[in-house]
N, C-alpha and C. Protein backbone atom coordinates (compact mmCIF):
# COMPACT_ATOMS: atom_id res chain seq x y z
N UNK A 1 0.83 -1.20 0.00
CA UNK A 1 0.00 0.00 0.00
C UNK A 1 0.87 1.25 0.00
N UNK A 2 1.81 1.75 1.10
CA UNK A 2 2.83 2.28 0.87
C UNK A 2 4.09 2.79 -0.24
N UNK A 3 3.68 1.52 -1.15
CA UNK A 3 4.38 1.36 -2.00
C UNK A 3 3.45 2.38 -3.44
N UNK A 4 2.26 1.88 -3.36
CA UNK A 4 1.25 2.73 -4.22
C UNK A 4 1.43 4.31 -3.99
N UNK A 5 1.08 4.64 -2.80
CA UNK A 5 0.88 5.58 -2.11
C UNK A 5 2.01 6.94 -2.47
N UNK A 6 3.54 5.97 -2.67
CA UNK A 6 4.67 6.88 -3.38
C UNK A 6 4.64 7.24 -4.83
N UNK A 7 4.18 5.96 -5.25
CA UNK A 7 4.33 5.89 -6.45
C UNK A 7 3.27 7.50 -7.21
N UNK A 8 1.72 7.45 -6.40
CA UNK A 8 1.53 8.72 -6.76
C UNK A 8 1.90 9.80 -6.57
N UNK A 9 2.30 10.03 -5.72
CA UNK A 9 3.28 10.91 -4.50
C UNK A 9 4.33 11.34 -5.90
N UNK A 10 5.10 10.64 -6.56
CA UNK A 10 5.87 10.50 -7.82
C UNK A 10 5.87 11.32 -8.92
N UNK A 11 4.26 10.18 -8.90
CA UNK A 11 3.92 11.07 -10.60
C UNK A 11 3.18 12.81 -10.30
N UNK A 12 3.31 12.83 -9.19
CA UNK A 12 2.74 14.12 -9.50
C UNK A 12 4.16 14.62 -9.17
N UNK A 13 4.59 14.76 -8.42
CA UNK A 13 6.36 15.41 -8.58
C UNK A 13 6.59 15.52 -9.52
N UNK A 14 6.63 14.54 -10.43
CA UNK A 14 7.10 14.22 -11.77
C UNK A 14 6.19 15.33 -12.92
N UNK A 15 5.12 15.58 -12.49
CA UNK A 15 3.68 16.60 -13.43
C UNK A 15 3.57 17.62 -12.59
N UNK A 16 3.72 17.59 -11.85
CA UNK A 16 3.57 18.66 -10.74
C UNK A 16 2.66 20.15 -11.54
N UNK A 17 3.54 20.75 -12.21
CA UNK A 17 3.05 21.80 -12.99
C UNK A 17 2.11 21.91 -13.87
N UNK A 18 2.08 20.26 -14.54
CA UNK A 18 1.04 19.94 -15.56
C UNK A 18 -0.31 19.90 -14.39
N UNK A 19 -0.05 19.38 -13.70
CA UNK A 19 -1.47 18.91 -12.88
C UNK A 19 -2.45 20.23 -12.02
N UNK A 20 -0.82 20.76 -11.17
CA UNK A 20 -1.89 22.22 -10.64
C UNK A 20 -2.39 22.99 -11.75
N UNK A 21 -1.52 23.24 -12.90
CA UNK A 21 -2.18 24.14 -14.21
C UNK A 21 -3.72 22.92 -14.34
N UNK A 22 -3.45 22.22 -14.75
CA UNK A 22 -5.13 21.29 -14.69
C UNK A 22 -5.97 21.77 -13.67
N UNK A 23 -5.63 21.61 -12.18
CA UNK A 23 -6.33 21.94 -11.16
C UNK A 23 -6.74 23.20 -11.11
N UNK A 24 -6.28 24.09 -11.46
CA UNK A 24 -6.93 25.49 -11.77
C UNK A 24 -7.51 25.65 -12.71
N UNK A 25 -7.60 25.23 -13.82
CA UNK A 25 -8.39 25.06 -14.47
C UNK A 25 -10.14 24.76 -14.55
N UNK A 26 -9.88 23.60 -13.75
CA UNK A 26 -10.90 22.63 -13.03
C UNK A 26 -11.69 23.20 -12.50
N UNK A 27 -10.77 24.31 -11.50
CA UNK A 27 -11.43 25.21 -10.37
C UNK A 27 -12.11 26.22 -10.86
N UNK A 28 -11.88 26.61 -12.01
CA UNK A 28 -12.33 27.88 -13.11
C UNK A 28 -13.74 27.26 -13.27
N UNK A 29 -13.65 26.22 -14.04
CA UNK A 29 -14.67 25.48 -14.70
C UNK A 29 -15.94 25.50 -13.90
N UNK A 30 -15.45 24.97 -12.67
CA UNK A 30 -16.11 24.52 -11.40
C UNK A 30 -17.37 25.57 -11.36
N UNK A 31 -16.09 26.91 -10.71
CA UNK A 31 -17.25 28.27 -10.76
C UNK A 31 -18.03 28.49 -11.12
N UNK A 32 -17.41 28.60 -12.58
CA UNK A 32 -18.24 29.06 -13.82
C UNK A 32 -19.56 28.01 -13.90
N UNK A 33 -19.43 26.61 -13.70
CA UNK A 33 -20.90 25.98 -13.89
C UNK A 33 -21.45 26.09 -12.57
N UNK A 34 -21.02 26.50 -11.05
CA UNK A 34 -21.96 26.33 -9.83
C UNK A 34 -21.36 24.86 -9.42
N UNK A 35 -20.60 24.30 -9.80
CA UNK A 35 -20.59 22.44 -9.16
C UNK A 35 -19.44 22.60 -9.59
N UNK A 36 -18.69 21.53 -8.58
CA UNK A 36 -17.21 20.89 -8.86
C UNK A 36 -17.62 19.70 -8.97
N UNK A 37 -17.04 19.11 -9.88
CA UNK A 37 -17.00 17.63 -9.89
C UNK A 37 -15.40 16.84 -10.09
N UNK A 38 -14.83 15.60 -10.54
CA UNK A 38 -13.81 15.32 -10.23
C UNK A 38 -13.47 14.34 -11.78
N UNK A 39 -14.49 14.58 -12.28
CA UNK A 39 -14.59 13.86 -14.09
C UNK A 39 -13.31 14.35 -14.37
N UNK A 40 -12.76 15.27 -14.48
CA UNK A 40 -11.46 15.71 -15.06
C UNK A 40 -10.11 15.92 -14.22
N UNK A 41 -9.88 15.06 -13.09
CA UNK A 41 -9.32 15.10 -12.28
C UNK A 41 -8.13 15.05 -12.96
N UNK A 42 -7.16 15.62 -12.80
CA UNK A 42 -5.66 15.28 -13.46
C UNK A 42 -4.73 14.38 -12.74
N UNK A 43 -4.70 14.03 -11.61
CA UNK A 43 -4.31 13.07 -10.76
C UNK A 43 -4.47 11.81 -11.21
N UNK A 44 -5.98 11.60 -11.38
CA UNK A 44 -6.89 10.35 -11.71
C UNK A 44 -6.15 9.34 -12.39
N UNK A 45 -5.71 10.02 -13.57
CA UNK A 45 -5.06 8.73 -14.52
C UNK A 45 -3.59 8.08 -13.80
N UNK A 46 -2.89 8.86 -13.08
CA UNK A 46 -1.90 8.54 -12.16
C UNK A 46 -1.78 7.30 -11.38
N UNK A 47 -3.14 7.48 -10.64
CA UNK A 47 -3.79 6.61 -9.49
C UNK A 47 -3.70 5.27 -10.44
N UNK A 48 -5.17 5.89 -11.19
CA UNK A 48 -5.41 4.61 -12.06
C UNK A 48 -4.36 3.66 -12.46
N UNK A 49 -3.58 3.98 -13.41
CA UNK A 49 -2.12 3.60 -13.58
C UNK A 49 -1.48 3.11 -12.69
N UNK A 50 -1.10 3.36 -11.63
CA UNK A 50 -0.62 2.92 -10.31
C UNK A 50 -1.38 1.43 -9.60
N UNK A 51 -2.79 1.97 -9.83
CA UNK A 51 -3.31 0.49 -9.07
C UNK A 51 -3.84 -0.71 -9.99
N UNK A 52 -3.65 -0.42 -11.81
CA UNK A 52 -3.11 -1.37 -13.11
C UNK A 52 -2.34 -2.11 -12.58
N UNK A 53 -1.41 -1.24 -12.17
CA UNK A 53 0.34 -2.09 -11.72
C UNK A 53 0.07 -2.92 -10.63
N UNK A 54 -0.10 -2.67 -9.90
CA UNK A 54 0.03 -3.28 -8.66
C UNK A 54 -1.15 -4.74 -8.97
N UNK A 55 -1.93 -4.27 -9.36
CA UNK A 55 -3.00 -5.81 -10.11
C UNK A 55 -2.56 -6.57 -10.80
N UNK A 56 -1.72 -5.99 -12.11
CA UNK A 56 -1.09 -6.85 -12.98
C UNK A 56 -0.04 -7.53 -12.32
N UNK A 57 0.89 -7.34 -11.23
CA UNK A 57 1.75 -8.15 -10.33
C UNK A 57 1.18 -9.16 -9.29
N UNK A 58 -0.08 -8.46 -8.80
CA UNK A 58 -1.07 -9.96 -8.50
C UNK A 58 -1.57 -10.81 -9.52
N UNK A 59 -1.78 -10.67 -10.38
CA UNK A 59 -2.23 -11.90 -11.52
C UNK A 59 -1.26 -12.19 -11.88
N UNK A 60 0.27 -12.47 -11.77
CA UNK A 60 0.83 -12.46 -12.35
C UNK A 60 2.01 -13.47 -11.35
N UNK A 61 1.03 -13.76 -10.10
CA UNK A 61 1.58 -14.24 -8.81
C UNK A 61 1.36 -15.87 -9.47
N UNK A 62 2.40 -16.70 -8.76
CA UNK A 62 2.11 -18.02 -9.81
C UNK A 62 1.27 -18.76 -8.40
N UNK A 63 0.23 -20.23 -8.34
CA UNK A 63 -0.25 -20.84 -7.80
C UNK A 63 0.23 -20.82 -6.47
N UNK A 64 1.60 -21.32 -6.33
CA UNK A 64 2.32 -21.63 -5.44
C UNK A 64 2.32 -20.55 -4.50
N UNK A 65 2.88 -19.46 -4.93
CA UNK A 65 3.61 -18.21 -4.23
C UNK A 65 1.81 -17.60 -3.95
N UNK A 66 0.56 -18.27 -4.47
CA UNK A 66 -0.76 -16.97 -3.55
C UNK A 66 -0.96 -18.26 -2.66
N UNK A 67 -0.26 -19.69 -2.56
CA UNK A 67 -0.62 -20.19 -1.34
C UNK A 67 0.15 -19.70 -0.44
N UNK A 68 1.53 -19.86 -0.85
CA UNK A 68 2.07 -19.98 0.31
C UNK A 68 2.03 -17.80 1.28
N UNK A 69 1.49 -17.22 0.67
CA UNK A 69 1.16 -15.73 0.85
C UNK A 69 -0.45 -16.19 1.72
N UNK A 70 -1.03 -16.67 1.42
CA UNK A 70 -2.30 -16.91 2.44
C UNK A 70 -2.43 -18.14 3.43
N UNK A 71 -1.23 -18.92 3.39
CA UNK A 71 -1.40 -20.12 4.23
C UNK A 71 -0.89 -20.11 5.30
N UNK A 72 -1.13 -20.27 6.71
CA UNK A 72 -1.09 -20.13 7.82
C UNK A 72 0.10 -21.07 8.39
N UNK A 73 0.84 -20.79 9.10
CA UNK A 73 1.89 -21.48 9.75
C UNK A 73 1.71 -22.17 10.72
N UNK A 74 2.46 -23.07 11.07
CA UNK A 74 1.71 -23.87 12.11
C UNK A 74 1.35 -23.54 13.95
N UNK A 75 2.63 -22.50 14.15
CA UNK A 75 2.02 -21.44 15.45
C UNK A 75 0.48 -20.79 14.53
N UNK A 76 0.38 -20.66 13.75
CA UNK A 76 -1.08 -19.96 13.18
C UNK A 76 -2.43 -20.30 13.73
N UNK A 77 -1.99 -21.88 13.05
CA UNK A 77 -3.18 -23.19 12.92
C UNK A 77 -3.40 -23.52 14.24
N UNK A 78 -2.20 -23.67 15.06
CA UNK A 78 -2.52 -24.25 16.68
C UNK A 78 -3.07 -23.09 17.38
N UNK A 79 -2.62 -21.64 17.73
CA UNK A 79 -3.69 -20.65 17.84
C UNK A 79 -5.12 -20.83 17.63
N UNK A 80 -5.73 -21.21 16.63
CA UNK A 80 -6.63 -21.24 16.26
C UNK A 80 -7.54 -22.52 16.64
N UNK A 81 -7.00 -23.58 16.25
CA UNK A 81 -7.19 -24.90 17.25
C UNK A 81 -7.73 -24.51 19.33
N UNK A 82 -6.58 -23.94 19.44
CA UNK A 82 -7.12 -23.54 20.83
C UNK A 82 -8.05 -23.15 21.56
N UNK A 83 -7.93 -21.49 20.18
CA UNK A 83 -9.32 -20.71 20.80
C UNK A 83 -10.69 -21.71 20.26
N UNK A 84 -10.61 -22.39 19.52
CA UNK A 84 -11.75 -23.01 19.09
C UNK A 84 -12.51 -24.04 20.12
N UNK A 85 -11.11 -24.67 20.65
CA UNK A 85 -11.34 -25.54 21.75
C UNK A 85 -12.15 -25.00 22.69
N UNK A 86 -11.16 -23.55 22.99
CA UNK A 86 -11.92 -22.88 24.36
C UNK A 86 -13.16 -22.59 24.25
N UNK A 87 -13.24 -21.61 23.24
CA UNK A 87 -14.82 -21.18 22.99
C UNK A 87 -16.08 -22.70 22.81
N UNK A 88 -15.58 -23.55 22.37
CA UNK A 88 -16.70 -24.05 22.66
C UNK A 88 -16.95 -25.27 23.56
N UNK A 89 -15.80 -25.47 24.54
CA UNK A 89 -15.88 -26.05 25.73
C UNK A 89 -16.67 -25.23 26.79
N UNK A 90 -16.73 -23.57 26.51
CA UNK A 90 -17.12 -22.55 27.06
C UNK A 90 -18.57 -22.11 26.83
N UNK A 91 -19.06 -22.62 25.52
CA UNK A 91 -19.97 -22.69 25.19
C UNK A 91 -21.26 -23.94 25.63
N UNK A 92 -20.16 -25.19 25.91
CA UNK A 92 -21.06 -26.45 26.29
C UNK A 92 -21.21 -26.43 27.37
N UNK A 93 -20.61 -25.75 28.38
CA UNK A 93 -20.46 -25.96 29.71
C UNK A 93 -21.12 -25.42 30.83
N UNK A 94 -20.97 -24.03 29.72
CA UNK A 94 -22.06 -22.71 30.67
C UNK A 94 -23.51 -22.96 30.45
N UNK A 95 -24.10 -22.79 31.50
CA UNK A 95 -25.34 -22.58 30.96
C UNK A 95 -26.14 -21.53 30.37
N UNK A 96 -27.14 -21.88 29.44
CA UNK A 96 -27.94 -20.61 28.94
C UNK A 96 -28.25 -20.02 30.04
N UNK A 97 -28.55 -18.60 29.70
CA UNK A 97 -29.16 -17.86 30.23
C UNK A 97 -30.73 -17.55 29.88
N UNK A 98 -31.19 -18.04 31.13
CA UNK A 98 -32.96 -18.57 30.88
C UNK A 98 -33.41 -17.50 32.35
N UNK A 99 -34.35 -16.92 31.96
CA UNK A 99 -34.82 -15.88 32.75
C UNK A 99 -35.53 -17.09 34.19
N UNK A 100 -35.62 -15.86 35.24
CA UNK A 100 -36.23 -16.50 36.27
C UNK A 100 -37.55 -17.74 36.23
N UNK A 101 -38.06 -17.21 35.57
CA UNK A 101 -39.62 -18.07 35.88
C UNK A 101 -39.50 -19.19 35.10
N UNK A 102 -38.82 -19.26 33.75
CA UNK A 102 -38.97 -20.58 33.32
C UNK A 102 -37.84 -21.01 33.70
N UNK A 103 -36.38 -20.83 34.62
CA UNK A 103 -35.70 -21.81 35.62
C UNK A 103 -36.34 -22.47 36.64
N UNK A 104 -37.15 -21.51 37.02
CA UNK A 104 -38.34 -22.34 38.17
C UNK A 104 -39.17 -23.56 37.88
N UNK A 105 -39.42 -23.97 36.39
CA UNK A 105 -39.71 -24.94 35.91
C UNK A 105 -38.99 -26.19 36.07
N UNK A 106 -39.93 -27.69 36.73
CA UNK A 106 -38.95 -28.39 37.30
C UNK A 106 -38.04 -29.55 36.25
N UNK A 107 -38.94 -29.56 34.94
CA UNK A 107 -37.94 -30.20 34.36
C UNK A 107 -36.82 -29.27 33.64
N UNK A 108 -37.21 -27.75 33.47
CA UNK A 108 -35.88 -27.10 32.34
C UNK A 108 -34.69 -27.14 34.07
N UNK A 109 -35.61 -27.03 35.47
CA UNK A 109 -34.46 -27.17 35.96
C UNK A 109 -33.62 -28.71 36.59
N UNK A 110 -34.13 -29.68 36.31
CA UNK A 110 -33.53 -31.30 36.04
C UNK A 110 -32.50 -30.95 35.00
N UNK A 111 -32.74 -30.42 33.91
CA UNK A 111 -31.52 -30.37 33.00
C UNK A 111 -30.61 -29.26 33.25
N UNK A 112 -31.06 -27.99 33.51
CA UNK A 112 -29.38 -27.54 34.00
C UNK A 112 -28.66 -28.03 34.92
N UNK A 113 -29.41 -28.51 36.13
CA UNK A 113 -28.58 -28.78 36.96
C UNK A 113 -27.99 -30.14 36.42
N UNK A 114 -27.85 -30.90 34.96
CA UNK A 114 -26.91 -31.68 34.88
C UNK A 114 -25.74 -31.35 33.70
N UNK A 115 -26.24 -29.82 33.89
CA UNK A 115 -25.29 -28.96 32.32
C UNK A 115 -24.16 -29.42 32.55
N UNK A 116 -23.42 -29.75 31.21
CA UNK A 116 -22.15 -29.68 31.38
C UNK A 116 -21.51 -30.94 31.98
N UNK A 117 -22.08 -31.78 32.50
CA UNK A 117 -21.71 -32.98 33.13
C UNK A 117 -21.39 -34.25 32.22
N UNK A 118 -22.24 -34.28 31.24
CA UNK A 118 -21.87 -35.17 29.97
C UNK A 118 -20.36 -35.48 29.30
């Protein structure tokens, strides 16, 4: 992202003069109709251009190299294993939360009181 981010940073260094002469322009225009809009942005094609590139180097990523860029390591996988464990040992164990009057019920309360015991 950073890397994009210069790259426009760049091209306008690089246009600098072309672009504010555009931008005043723009700003003329603007007046003169009551509305700014950004249809003629002089930047725009910069950007555009910029985030071409950066796409065409993702498609351009071979099978291998977008697994091994999204595949999880094995401190990753066991993290994840864990919390999974926890949360739903945490989940089987606790009991719902069941308002007063239907806990007072004697069979919903036969079964909590054997929550979690299974």
């Amino acid at each position: 992202m950073s890397q994009t981010l210069k790259s426009v940073d760049i091209a306008y260094e690089n246009n600098k003069a072309k672009i504010e002469d555009a931008f005043f322009d723009i700003a003329l225009e603007g007046i003169a109709n009551g509305r700014m809009s950004f249809e003629k942005d002089p930047i725009l094609p910069y950007v555009l251009e910029t985030i071409n590139q950066t796409v065409e180097k993702f498609n351009k990523i071979s099978p291998e190299e977008q697994s091994k860029i999204v595949s999880l390591n094995e401190d990753q996988l066991q993290q994840i294993r864990s919390g999974d464990a926890r949360v739903r040992d945490e989940f089987l164990n606790n009991q719902p939360k069941i308002d007063g009057s239907l806990r007072n019920n004697q069979i919903v309360g036969k079964i909590l009181n054997r929550w979690g015991q299974n």
